[in-house]
N, C-alpha and C. Protein backbone atom coordinates (compact mmCIF):
# COMPACT_ATOMS: atom_id res chain seq x y z
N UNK A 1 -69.68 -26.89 14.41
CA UNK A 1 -70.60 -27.73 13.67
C UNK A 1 -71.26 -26.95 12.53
N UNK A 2 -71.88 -25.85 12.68
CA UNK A 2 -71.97 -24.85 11.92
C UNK A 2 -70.92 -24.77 10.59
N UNK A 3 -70.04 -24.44 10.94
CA UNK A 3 -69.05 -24.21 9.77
C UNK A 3 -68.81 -25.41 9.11
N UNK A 4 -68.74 -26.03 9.80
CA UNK A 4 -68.30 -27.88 9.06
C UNK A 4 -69.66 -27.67 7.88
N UNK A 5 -71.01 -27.51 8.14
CA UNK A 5 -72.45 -27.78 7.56
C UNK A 5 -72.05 -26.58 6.17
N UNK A 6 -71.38 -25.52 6.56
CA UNK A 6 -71.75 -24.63 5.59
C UNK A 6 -70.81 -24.62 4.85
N UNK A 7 -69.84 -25.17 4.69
CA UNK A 7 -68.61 -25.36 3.80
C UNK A 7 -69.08 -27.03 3.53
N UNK A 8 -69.64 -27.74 3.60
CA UNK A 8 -69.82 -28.74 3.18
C UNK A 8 -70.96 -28.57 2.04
N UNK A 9 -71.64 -27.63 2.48
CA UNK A 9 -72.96 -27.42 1.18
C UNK A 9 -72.61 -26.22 0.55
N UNK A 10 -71.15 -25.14 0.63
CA UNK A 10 -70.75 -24.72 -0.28
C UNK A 10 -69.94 -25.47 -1.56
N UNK A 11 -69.40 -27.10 -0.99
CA UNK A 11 -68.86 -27.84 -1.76
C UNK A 11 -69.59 -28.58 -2.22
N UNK A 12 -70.82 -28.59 -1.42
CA UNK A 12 -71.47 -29.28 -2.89
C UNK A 12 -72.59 -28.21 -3.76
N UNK A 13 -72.74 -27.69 -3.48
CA UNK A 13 -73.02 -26.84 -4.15
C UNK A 13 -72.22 -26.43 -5.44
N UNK A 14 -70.86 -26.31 -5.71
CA UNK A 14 -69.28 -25.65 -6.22
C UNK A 14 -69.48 -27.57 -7.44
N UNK A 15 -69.47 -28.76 -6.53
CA UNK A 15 -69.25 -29.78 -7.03
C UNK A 15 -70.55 -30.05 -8.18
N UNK A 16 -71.92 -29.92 -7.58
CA UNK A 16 -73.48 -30.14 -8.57
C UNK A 16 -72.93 -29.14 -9.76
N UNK A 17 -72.47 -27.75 -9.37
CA UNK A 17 -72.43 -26.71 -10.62
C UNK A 17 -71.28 -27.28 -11.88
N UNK A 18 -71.12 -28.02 -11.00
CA UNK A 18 -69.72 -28.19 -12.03
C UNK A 18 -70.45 -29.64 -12.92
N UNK A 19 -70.67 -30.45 -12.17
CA UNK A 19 -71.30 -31.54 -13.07
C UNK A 19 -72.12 -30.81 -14.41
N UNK A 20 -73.01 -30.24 -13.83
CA UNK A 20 -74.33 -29.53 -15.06
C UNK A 20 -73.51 -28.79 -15.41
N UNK A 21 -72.94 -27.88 -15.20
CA UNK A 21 -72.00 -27.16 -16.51
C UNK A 21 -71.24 -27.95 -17.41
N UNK A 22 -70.64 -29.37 -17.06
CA UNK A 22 -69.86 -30.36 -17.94
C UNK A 22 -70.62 -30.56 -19.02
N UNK A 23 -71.93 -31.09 -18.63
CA UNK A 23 -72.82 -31.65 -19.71
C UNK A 23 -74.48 -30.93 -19.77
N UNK A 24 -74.45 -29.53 -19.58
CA UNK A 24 -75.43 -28.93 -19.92
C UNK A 24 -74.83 -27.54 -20.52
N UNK A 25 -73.35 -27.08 -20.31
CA UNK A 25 -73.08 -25.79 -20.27
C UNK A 25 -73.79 -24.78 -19.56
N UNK A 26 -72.90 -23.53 -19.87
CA UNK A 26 -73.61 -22.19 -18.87
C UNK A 26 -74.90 -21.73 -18.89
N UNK A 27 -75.42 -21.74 -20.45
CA UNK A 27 -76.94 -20.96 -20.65
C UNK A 27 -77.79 -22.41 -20.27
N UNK A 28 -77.18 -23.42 -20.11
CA UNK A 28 -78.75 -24.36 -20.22
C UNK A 28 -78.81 -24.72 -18.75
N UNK A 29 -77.41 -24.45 -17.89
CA UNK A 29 -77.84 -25.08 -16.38
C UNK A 29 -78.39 -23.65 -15.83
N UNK A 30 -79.57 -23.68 -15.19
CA UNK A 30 -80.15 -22.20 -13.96
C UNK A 30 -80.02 -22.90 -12.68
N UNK A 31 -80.28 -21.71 -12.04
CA UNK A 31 -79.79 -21.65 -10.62
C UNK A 31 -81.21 -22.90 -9.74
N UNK A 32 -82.10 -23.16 -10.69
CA UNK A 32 -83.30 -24.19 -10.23
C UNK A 32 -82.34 -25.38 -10.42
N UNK A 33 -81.70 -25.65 -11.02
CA UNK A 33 -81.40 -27.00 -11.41
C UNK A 33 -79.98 -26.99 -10.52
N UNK A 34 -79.53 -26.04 -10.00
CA UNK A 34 -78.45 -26.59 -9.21
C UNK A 34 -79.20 -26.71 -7.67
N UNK A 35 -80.08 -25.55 -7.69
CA UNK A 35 -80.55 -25.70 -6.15
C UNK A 35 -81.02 -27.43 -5.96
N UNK A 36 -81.73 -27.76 -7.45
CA UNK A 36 -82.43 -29.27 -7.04
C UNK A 36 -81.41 -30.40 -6.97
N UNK A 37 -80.43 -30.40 -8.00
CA UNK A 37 -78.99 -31.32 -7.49
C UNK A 37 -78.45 -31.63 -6.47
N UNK A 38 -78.80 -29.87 -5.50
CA UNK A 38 -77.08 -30.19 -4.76
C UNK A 38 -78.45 -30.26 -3.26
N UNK A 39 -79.87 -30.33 -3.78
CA UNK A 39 -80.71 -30.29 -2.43
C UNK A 39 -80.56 -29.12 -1.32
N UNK A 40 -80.34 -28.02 -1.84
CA UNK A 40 -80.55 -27.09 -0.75
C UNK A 40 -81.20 -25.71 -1.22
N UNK A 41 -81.44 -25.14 -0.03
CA UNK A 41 -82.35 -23.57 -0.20
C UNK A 41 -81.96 -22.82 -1.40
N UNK A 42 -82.94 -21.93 -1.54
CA UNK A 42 -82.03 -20.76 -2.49
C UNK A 42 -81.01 -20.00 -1.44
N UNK A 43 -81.57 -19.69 -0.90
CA UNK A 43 -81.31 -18.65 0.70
C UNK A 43 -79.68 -19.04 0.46
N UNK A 44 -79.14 -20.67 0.85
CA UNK A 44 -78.10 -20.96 0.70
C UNK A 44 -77.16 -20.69 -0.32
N UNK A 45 -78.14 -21.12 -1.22
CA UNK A 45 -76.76 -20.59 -2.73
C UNK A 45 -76.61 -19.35 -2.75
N UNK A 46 -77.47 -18.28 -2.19
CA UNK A 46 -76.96 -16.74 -2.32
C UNK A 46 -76.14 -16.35 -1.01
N UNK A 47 -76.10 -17.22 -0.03
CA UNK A 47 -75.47 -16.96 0.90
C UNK A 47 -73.77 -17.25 0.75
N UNK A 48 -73.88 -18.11 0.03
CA UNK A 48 -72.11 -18.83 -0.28
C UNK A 48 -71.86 -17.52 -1.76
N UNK A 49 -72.79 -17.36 -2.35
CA UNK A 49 -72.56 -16.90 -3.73
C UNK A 49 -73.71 -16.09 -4.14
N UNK A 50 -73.26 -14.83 -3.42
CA UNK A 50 -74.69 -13.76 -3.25
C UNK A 50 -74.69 -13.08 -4.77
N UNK A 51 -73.56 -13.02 -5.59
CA UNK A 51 -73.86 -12.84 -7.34
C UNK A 51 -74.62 -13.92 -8.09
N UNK A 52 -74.91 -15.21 -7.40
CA UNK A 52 -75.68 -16.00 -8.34
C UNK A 52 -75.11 -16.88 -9.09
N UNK A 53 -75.45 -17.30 -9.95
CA UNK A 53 -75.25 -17.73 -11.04
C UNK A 53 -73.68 -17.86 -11.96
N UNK A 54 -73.35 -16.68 -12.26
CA UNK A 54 -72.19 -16.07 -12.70
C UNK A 54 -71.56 -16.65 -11.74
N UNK A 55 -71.10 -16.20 -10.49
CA UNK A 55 -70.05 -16.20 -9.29
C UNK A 55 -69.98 -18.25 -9.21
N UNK A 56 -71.11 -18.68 -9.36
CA UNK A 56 -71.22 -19.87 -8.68
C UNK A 56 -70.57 -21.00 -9.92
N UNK A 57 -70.76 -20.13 -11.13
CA UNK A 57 -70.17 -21.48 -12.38
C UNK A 57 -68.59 -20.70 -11.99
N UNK A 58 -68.60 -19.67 -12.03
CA UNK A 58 -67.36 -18.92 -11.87
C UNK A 58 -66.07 -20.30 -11.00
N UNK A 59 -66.97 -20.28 -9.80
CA UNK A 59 -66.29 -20.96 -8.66
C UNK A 59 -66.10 -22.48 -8.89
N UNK A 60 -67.07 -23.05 -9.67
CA UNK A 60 -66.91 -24.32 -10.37
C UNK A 60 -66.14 -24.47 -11.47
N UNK A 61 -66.04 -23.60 -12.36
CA UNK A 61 -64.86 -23.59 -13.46
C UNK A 61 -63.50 -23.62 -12.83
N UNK A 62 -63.24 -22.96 -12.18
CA UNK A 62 -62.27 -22.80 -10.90
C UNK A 62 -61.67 -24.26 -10.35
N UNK A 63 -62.80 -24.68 -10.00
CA UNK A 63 -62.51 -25.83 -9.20
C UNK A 63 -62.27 -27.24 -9.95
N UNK A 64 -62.92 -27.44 -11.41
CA UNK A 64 -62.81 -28.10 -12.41
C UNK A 64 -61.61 -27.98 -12.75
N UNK A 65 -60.84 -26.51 -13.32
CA UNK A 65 -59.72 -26.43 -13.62
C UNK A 65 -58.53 -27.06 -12.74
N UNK A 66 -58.58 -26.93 -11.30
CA UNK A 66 -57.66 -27.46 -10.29
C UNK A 66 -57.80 -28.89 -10.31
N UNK A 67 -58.90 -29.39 -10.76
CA UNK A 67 -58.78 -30.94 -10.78
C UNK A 67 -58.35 -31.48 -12.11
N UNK A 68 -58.34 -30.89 -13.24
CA UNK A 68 -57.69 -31.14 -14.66
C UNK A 68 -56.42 -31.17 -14.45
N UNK A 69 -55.76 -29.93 -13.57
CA UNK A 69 -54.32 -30.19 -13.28
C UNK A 69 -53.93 -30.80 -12.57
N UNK A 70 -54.61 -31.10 -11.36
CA UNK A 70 -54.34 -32.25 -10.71
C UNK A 70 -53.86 -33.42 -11.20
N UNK A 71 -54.83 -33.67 -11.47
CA UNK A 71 -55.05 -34.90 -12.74
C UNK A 71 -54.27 -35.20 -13.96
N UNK A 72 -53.84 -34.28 -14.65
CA UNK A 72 -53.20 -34.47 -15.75
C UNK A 72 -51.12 -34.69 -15.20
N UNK A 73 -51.12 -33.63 -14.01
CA UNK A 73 -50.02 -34.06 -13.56
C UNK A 73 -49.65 -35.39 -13.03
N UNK A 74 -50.73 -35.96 -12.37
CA UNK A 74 -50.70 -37.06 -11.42
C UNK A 74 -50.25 -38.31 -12.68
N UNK A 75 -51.08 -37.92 -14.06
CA UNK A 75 -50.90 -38.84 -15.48
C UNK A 75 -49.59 -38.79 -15.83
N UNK A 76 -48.90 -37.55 -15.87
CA UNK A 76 -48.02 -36.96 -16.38
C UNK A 76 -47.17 -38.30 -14.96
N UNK A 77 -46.85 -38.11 -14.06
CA UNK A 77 -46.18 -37.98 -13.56
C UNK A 77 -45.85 -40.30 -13.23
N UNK A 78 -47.37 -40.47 -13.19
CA UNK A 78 -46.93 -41.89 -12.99
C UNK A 78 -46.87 -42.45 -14.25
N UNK A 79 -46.77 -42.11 -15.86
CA UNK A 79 -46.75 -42.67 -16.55
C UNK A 79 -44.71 -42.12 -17.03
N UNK A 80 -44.41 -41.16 -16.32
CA UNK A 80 -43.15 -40.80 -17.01
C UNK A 80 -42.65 -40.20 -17.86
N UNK A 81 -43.33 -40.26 -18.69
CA UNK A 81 -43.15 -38.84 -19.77
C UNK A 81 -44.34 -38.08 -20.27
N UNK A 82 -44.33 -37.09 -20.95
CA UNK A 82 -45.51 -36.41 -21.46
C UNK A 82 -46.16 -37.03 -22.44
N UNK A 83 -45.54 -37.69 -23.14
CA UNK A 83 -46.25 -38.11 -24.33
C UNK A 83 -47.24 -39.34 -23.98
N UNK A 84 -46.48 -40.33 -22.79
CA UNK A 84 -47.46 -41.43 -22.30
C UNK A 84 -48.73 -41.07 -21.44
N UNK A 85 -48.46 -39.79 -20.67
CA UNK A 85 -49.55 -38.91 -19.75
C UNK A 85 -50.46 -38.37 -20.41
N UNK A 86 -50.32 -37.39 -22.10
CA UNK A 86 -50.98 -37.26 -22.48
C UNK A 86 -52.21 -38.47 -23.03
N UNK A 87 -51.39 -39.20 -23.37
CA UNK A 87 -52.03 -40.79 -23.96
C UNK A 87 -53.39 -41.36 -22.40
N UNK A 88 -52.24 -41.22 -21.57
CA UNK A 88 -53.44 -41.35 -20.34
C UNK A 88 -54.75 -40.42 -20.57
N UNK A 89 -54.25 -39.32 -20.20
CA UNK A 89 -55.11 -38.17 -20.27
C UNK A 89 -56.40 -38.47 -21.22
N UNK A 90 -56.43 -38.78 -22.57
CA UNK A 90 -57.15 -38.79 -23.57
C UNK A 90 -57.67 -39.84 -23.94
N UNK A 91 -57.11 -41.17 -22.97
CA UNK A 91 -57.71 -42.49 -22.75
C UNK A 91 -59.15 -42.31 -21.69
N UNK A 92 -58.84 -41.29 -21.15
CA UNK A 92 -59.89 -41.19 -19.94
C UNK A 92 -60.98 -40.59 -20.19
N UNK A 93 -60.63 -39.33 -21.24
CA UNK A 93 -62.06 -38.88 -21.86
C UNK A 93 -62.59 -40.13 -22.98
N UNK A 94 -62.10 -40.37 -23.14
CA UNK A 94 -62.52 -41.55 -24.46
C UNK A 94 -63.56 -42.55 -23.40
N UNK A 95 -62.60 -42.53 -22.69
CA UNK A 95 -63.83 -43.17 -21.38
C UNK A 95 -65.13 -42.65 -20.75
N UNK A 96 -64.81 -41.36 -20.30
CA UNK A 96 -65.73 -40.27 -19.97
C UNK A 96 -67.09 -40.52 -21.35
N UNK A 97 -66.34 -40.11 -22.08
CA UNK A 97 -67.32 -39.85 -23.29
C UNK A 97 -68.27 -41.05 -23.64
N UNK A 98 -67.56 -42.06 -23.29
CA UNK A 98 -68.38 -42.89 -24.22
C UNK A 98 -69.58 -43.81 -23.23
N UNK A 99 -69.17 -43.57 -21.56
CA UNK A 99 -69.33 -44.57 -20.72
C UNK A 99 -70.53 -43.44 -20.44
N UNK A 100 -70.87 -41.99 -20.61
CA UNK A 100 -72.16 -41.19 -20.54
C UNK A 100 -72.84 -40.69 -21.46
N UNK A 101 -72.39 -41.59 -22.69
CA UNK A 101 -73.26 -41.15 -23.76
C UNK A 101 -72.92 -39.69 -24.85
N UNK A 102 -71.59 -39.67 -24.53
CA UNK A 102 -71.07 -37.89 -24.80
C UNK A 102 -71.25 -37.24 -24.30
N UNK A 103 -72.32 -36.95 -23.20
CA UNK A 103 -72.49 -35.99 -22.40
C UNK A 103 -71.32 -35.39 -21.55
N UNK A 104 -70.73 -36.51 -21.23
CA UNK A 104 -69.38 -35.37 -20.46
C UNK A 104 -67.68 -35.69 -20.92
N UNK A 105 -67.97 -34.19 -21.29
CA UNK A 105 -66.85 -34.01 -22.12
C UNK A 105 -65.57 -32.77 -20.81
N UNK A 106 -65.00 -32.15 -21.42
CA UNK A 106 -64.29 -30.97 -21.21
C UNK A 106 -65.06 -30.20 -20.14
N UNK A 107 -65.26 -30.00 -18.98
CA UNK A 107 -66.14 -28.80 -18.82
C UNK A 107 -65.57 -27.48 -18.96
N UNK A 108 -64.42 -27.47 -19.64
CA UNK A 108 -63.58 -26.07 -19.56
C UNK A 108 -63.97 -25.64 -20.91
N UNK A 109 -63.99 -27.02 -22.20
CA UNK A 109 -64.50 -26.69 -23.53
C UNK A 109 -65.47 -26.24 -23.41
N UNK A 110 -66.90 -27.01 -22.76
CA UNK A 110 -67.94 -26.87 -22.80
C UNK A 110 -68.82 -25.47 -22.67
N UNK A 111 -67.87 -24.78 -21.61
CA UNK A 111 -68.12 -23.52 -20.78
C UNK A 111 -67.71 -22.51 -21.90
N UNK A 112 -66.27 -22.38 -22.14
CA UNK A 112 -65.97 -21.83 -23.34
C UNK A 112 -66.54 -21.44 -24.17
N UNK A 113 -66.97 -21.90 -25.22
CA UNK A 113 -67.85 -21.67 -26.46
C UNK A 113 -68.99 -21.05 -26.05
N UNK A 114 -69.46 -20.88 -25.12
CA UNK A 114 -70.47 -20.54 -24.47
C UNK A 114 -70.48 -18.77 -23.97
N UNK A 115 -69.58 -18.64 -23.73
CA UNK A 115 -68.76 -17.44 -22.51
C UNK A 115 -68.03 -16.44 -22.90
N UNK A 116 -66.79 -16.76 -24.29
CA UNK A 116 -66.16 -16.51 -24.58
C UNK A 116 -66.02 -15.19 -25.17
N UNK A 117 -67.58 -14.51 -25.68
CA UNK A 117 -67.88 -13.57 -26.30
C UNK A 117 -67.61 -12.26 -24.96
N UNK A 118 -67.77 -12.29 -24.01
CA UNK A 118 -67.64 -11.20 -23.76
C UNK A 118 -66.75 -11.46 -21.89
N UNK A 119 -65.83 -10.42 -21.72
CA UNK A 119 -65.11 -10.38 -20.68
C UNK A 119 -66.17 -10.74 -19.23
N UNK A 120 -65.73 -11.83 -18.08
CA UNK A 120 -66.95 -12.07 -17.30
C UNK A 120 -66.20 -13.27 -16.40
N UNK A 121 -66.78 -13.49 -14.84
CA UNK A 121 -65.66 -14.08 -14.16
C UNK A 121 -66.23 -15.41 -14.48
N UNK A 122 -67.05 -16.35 -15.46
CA UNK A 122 -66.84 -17.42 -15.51
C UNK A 122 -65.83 -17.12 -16.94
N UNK A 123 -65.53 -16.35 -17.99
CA UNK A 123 -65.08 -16.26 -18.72
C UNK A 123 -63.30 -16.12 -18.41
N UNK A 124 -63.07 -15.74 -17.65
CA UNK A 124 -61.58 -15.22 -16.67
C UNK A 124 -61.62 -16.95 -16.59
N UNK A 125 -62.37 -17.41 -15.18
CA UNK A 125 -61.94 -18.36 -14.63
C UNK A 125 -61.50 -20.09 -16.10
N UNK A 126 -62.16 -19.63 -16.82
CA UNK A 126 -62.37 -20.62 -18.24
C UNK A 126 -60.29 -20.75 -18.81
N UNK A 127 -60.27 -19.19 -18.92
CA UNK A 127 -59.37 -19.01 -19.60
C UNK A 127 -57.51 -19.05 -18.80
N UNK A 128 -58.28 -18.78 -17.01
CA UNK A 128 -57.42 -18.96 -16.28
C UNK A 128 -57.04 -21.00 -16.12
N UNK A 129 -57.43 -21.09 -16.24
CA UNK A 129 -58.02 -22.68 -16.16
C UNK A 129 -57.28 -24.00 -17.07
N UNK A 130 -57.43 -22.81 -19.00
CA UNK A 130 -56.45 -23.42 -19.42
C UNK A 130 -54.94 -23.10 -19.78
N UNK A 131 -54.75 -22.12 -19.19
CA UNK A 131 -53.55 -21.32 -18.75
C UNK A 131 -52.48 -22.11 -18.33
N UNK A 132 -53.61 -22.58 -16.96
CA UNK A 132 -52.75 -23.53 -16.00
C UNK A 132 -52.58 -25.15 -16.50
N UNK A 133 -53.32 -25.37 -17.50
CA UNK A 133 -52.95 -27.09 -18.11
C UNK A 133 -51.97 -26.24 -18.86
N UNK A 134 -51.73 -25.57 -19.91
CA UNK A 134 -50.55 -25.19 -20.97
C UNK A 134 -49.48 -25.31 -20.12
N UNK A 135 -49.35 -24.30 -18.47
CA UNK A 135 -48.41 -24.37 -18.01
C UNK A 135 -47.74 -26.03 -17.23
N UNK A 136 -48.72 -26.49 -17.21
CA UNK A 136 -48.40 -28.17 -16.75
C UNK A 136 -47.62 -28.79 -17.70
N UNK A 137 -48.18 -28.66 -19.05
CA UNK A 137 -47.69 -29.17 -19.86
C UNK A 137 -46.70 -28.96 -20.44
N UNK A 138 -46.02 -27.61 -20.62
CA UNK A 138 -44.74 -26.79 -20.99
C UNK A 138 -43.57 -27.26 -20.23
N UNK A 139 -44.48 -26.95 -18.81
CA UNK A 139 -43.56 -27.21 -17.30
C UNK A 139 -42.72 -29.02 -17.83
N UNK A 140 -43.46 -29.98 -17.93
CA UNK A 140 -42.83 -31.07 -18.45
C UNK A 140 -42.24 -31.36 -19.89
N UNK A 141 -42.60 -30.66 -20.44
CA UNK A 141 -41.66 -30.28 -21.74
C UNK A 141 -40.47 -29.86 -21.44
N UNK A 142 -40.30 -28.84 -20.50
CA UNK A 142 -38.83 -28.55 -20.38
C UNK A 142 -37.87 -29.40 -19.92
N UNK A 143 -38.80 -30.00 -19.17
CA UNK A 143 -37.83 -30.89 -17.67
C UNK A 143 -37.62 -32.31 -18.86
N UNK A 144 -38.24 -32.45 -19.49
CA UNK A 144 -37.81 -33.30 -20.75
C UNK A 144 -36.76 -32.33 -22.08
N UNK A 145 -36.43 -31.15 -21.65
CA UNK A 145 -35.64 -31.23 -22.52
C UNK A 145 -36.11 -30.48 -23.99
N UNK A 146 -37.26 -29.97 -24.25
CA UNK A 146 -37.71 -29.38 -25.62
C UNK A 146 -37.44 -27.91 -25.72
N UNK A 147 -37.13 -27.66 -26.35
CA UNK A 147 -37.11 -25.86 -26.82
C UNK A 147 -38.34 -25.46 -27.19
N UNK A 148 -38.21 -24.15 -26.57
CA UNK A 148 -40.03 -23.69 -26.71
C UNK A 148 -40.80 -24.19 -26.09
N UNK A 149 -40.97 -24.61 -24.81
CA UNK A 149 -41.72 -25.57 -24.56
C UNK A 149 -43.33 -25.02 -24.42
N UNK A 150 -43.60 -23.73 -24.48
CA UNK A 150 -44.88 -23.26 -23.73
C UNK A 150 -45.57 -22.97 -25.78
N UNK A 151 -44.93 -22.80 -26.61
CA UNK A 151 -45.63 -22.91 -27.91
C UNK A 151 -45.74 -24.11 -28.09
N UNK A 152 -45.00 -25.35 -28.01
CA UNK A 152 -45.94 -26.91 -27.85
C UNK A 152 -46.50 -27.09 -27.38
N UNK A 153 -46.61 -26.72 -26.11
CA UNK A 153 -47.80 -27.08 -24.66
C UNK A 153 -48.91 -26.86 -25.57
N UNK A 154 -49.11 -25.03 -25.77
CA UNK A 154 -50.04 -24.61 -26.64
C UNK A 154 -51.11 -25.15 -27.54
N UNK A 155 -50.13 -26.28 -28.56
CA UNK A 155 -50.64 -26.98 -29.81
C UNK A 155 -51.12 -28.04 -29.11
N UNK A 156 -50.35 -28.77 -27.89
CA UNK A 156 -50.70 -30.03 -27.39
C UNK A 156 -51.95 -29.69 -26.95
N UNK A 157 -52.20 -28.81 -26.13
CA UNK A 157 -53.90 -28.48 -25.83
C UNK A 157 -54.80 -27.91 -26.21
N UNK A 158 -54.66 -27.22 -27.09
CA UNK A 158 -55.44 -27.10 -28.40
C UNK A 158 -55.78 -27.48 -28.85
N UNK A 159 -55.28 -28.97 -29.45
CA UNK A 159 -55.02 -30.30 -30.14
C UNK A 159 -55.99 -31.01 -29.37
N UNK A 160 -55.55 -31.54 -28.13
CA UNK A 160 -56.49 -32.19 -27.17
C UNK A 160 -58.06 -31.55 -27.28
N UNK A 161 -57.94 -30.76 -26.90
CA UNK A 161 -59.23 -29.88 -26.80
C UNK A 161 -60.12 -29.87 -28.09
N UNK A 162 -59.70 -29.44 -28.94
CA UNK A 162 -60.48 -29.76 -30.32
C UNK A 162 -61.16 -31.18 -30.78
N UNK A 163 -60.16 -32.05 -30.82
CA UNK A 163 -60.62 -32.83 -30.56
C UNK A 163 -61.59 -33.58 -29.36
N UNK A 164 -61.53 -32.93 -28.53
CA UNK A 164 -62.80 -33.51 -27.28
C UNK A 164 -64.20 -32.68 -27.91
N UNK A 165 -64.17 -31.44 -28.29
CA UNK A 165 -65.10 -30.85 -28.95
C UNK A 165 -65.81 -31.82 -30.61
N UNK A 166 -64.47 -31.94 -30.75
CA UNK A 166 -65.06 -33.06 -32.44
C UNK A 166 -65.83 -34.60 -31.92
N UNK A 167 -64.75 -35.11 -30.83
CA UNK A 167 -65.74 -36.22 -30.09
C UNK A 167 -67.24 -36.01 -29.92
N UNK A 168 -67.57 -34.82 -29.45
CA UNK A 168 -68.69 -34.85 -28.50
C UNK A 168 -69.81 -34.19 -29.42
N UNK A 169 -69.31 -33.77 -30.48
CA UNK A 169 -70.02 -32.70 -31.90
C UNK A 169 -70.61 -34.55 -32.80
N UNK A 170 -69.11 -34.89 -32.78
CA UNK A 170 -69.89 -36.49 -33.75
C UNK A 170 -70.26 -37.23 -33.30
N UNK A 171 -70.30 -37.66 -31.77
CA UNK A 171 -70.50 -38.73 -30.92
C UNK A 171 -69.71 -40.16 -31.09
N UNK A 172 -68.31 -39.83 -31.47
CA UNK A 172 -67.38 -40.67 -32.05
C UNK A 172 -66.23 -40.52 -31.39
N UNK A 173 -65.87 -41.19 -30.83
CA UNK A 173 -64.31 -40.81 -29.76
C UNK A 173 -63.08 -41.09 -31.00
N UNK A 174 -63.12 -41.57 -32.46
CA UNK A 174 -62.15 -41.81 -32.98
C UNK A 174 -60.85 -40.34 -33.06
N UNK A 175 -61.61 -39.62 -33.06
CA UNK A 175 -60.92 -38.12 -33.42
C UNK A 175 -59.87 -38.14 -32.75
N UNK A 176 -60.12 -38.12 -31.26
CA UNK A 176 -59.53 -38.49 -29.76
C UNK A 176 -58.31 -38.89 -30.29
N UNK A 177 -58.95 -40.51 -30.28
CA UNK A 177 -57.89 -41.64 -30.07
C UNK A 177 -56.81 -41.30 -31.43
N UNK A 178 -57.26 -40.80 -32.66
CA UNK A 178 -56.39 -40.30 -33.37
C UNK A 178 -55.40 -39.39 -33.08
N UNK A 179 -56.05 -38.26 -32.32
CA UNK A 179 -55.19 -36.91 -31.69
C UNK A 179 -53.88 -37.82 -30.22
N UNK A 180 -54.60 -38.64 -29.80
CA UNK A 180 -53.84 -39.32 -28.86
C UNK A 180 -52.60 -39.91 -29.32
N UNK A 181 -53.23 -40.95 -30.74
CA UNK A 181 -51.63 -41.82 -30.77
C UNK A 181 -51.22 -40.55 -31.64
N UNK A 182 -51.35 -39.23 -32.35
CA UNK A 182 -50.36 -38.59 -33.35
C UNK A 182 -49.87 -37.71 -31.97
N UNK A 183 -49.96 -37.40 -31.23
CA UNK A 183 -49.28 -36.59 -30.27
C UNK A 183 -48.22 -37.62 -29.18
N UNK A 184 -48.92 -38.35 -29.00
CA UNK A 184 -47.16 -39.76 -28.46
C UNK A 184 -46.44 -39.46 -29.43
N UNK A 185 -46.64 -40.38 -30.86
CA UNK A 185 -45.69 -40.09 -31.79
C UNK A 185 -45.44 -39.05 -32.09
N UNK A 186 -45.68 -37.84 -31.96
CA UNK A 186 -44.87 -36.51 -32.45
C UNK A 186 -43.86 -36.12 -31.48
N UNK A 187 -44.20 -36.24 -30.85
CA UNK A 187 -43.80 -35.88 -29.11
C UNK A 187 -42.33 -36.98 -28.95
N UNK A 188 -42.87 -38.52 -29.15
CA UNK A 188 -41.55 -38.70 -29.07
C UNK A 188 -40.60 -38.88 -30.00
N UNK A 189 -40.87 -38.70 -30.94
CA UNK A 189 -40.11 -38.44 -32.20
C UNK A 189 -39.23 -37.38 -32.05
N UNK A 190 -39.89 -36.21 -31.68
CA UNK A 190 -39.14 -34.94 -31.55
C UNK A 190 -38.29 -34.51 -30.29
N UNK A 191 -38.53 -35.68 -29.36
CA UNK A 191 -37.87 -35.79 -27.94
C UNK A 191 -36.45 -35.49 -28.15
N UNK A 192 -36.03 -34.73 -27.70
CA UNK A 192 -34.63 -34.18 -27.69
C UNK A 192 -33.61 -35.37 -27.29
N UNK A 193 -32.58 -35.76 -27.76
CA UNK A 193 -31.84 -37.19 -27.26
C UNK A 193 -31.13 -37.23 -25.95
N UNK A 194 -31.17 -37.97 -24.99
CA UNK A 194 -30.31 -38.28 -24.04
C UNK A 194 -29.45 -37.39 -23.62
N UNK A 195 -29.08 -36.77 -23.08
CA UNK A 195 -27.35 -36.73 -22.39
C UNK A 195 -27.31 -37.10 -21.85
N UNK A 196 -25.28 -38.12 -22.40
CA UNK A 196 -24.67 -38.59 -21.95
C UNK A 196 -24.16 -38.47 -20.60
């Protein structure tokens, strides 16, 4: 019973950090504002995550990242090709964005810009994070057939990403929905043809 209690308020604990890092970033969420979210001791958050702060967005960037890939595969995968998954994908922040006011965007962007200046394990986990979407996305590039597939992945999330940053900078999802339909159409334009 014990263990069930303490892995349940390490997950939420891992889950509150991750919300306020989406839409507050690293310097503006403190360790007060997660203790008051996720409703528990300090005692507790240093007990799951005796570095604090660092260790605890660390572990939420982490865990954000595994649900982006989750997610983007699961798009990828019931829509059929990359170009319609991405279209999913960027339908959903358009949703995200607009249905909270801009506030939640990327939390991998968000964290980023923030972090990026100096080597650090929410900075690792940021960069490990979008590593693993490039590799999602390459990964179905090939199996579709493209050459190079991990320097498109590249542009495709770059692309994405910038634009979620331009969304949430103008409070205008058009950027998005622009980056959305020119990446279907590039994507399948350049789709390698059939074999027979």
């Amino acid at each position: 019973m014990g263990y069930a209690k303490s892995t349940e308020t390490k997950h939420r604990l891992l889950r509150n950090t991750g919300r306020l890092l989406r839409t507050r970033g690293f310097s503006a969420t403190g360790v007060t504002d997660i203790l008051t979210t996720s409703g528990v001791p300090r005692g507790s958050l240093y007990h799951h995550f005796p570095d604090g702060k660092e260790q605890i967005a660390a572990g939420a960037i982490e865990q954000s990242g595994h649900s982006i890939v989750y997610a983007l595969r699961e798009m990828i995968k019931t829509a059929g090709s990359l170009a319609d998954g991405i279209q999913q994908f960027c339908d959903y922040y358009i949703s995200e964005l607009e249905a909270s006011g801009y506030a939640r965007g990327c939390p991998l962007a968000t964290v980023a810009l923030e972090t990026s200046a100096t080597e650090n394990p929410v900075q690792q986990q940021t960069a490990a994070a979008f590593e693993a979407i490039i590799a999602v996305v390459a990964d179905q590039l090939l199996r579709e057939g493209f050459d190079e597939p991990h320097d498109l992945a590249v542009v495709v999330v770059a692309t994405v990403e910038g634009a979620l940053v331009l969304a949430k900078a103008t409070r205008n999802t058009e950027h998005l929905a622009i980056v959305r339909d020119h990446i279907q159409n590039q994507i399948t334009a350049a789709a390698p043809q059939s074999k027979e």
